[in-house]
C-alpha atoms as a PDB file:
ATOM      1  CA  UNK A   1      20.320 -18.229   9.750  1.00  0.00           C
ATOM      2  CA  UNK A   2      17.287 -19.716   7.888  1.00  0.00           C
ATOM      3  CA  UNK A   3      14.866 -16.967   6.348  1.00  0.00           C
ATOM      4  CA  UNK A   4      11.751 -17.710   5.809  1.00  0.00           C
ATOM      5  CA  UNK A   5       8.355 -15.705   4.660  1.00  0.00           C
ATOM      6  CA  UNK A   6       4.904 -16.005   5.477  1.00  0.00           C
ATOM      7  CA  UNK A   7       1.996 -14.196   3.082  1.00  0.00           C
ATOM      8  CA  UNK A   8      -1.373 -14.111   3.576  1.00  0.00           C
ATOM      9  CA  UNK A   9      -4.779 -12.033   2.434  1.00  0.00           C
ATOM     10  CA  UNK A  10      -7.841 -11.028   4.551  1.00  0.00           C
ATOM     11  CA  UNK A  11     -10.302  -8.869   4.945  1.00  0.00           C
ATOM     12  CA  UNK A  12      -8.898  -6.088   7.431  1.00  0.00           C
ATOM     13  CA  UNK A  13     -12.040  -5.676  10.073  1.00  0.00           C
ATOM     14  CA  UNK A  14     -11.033  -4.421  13.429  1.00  0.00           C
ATOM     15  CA  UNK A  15     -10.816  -6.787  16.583  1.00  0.00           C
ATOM     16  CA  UNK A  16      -8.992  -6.624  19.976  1.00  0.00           C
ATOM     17  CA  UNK A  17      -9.345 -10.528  19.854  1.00  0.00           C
ATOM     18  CA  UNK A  18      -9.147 -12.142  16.188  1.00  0.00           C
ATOM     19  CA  UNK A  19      -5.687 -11.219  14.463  1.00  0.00           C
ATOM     20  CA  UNK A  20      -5.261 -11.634  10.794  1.00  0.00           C
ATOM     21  CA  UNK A  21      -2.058 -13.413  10.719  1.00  0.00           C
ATOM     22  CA  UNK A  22      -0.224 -14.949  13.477  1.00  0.00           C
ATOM     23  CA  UNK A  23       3.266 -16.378  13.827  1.00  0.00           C
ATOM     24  CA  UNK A  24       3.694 -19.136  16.170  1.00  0.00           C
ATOM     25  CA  UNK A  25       7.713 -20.280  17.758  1.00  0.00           C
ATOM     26  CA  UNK A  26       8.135 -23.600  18.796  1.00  0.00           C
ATOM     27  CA  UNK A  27      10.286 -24.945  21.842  1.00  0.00           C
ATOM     28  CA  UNK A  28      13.298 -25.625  19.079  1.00  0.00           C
ATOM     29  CA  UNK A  29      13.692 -21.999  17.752  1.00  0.00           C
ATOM     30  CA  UNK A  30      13.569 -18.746  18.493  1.00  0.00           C
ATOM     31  CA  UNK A  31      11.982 -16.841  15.632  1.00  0.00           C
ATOM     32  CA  UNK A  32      13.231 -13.549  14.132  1.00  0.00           C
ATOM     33  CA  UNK A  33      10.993 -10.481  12.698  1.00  0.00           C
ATOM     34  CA  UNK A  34      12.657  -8.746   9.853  1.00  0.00           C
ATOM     35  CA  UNK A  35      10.306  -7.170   7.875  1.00  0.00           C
ATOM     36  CA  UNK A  36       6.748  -6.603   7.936  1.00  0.00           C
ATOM     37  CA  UNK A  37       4.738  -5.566   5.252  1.00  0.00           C
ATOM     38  CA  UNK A  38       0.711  -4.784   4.773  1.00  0.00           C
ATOM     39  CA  UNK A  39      -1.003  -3.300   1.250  1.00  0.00           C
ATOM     40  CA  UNK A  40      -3.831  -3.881  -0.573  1.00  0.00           C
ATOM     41  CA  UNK A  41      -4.503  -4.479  -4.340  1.00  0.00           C
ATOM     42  CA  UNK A  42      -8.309  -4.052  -4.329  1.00  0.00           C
ATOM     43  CA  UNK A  43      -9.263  -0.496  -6.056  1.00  0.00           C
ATOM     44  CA  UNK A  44      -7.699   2.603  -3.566  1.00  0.00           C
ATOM     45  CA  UNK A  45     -10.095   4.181  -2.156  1.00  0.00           C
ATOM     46  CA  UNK A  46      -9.531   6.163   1.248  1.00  0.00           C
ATOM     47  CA  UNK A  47      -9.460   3.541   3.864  1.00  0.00           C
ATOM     48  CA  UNK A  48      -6.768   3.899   6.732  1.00  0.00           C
ATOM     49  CA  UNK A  49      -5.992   1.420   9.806  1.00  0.00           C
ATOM     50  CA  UNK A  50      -3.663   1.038  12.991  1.00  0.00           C
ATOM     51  CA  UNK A  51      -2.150  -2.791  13.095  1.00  0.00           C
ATOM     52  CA  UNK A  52       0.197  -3.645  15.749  1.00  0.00           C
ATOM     53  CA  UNK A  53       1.823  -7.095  16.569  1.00  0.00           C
ATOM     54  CA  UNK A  54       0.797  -8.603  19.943  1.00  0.00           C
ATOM     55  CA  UNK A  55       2.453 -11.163  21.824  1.00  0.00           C
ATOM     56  CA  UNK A  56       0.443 -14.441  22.307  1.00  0.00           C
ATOM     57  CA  UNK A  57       0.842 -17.615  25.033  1.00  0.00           C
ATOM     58  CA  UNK A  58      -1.472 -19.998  22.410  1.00  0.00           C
ATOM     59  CA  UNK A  59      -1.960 -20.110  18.670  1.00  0.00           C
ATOM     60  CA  UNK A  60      -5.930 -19.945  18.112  1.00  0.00           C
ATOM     61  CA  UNK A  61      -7.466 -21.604  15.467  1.00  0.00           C
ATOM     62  CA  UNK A  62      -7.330 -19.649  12.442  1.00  0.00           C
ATOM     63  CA  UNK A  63      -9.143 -20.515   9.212  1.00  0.00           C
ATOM     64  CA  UNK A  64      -6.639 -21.841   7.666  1.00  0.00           C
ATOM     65  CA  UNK A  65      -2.761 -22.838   8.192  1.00  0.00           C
ATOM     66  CA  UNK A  66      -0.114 -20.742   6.361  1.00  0.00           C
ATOM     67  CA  UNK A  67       3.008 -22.794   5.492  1.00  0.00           C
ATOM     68  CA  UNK A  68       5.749 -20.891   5.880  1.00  0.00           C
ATOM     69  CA  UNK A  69       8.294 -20.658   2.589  1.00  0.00           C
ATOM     70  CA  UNK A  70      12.164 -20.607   3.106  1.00  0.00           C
ATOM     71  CA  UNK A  71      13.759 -17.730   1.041  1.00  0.00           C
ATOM     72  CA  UNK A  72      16.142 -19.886   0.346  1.00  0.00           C
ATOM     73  CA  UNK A  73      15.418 -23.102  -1.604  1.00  0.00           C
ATOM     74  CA  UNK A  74      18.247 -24.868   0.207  1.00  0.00           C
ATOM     75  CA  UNK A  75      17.036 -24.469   4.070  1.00  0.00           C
ATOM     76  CA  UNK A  76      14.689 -27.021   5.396  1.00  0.00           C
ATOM     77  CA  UNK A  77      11.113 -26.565   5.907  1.00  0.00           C
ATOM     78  CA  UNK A  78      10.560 -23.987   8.398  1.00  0.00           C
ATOM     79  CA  UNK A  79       9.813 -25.072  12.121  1.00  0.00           C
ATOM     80  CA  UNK A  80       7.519 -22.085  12.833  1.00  0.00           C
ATOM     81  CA  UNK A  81       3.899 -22.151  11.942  1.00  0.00           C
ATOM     82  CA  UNK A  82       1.544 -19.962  10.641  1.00  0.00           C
ATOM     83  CA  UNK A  83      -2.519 -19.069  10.858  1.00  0.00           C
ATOM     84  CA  UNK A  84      -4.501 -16.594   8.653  1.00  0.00           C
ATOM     85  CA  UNK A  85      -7.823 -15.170   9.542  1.00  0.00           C
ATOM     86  CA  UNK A  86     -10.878 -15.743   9.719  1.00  0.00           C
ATOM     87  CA  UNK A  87      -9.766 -17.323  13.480  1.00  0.00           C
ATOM     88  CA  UNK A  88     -12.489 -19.482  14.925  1.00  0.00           C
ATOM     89  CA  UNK A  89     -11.230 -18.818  18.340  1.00  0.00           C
ATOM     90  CA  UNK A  90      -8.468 -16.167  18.763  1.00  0.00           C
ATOM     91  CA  UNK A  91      -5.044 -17.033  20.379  1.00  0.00           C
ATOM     92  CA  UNK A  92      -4.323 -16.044  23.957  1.00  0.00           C
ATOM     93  CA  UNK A  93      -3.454 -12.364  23.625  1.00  0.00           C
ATOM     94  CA  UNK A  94      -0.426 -11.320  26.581  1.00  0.00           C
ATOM     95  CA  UNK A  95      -2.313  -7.785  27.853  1.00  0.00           C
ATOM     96  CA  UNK A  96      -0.849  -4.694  26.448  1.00  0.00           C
ATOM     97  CA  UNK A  97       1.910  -6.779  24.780  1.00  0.00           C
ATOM     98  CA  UNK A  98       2.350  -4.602  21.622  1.00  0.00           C
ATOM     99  CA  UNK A  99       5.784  -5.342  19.988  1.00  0.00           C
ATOM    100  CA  UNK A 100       5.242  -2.798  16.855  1.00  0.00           C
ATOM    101  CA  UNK A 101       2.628  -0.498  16.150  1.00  0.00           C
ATOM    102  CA  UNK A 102       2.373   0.575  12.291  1.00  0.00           C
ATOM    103  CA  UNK A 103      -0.596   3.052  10.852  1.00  0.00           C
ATOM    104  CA  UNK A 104      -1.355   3.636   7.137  1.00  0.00           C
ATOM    105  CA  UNK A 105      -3.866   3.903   4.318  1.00  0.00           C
ATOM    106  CA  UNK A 106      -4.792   1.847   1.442  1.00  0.00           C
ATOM    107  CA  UNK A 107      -3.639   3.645  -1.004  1.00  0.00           C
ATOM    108  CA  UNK A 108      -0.243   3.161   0.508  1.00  0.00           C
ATOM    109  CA  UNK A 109       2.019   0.026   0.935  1.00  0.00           C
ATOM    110  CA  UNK A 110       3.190   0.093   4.842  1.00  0.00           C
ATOM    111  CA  UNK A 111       6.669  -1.275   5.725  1.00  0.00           C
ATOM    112  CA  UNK A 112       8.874  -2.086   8.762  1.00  0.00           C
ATOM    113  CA  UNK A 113      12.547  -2.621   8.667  1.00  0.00           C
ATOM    114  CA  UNK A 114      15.032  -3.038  11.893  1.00  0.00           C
ATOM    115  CA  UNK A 115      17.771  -1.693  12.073  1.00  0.00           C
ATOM    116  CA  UNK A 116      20.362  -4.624  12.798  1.00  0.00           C
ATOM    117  CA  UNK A 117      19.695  -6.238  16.009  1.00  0.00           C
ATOM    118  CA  UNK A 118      16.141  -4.718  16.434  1.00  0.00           C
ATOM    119  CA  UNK A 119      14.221  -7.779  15.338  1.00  0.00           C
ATOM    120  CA  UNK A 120      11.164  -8.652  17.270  1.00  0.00           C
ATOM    121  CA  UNK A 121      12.314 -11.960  18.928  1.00  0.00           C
ATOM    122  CA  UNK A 122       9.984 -14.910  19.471  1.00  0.00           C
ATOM    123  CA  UNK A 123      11.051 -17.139  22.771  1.00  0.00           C
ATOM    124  CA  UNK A 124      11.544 -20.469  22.215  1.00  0.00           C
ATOM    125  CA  UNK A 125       8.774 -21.613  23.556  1.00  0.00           C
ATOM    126  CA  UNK A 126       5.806 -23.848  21.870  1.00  0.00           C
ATOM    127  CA  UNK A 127       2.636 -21.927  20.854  1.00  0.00           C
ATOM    128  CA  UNK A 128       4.464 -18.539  21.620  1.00  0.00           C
ATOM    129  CA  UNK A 129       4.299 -15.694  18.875  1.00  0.00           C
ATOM    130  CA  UNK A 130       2.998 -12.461  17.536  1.00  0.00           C
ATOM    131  CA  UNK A 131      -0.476 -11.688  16.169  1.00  0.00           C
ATOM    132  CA  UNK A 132      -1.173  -9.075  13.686  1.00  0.00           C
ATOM    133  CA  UNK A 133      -4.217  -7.075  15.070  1.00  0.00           C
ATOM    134  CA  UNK A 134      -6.116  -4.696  13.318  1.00  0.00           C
ATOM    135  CA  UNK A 135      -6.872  -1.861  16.165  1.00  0.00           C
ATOM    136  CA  UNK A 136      -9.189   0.203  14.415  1.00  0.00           C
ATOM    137  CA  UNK A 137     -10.136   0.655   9.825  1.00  0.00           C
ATOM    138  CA  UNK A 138     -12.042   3.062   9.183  1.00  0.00           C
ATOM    139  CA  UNK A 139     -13.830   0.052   7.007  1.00  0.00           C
ATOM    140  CA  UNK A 140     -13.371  -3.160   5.995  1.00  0.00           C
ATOM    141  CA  UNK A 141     -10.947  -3.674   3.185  1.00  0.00           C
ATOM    142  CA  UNK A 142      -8.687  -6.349   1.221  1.00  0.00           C
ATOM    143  CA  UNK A 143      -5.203  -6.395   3.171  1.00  0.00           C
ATOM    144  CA  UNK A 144      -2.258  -8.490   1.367  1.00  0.00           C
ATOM    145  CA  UNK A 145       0.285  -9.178   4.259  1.00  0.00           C
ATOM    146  CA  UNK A 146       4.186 -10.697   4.328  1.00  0.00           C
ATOM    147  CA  UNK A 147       6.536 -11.281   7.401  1.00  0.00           C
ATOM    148  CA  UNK A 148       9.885 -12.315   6.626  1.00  0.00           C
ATOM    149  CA  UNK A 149      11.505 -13.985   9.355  1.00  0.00           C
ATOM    150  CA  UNK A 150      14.441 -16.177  10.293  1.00  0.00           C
ATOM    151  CA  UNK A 151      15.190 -19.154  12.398  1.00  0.00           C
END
């Protein structure tokens, strides 16, 4: 399989309808979710949050267009895309969808691993995906986040 990794940075404000990041399938693949991990490099200081991955029918338009980078310089451009905040218009969220649900602080790197054959599985389906919400913060702060994936 193809792996692939997708990094972005935002502001972390909470929203039930703008995600941070989102990963998007087309018809073609069906899009793995190995790993997910959020952190921060601004100064610690005691923020916390609640993220969760949602499943989404439509892709939104974000504020800008993460490429996707294959892990491996050999594999193709990836066929999945990619959108980092600050979304415009926020992707079509499937109701009470949640996928993952992951809590933490800044001053702490937060990770998710599967076990083997627990990925989170896009469909193959165009403008089908995940979006990385941000439930509640206690405040706004700088959040670094990566998704490795495969096709």
């Amino acid at each position: 399989m193809r792996k692939y990794s997708v990094i972005g940075n935002a502001t972390c404000t909470q929203s039930a309808t703008l995600p941070l990041i989102t990963l998007i399938s087309t018809a073609n693949i069906r899009p793995r979710i190995n790993d997910v991990v959020l952190g921060s490099g601004a100064s610690p200081v005691d923020q916390n949050g609640r993220f969760a991955l949602q499943r989404c029918t439509t892709a939104g338009t974000p504020g800008s267009s993460l490429t996707p980078q294959a892990l491996n310089p050999d594999d193709p451009a990836a066929l999945a895309g990619s959108g980092l905040a600050i979304f415009s218009a926020g992707p079509t969220l499937t109701a009470n969808a949640f996928v993952l649900q992951l809590a933490g602080a800044m001053r702490s790197t937060i990770r998710w691993v599967p076990k083997d054959g627990h990925e989170i599985v896009l469909p193959a389906t165009a403008s089908y995906g995940v979006a990385l919400m941000a439930l509640q913060v206690s405040a706004a702060w700088d959040l670094s986040m990566m998704i490795h994936y495969t096709e």
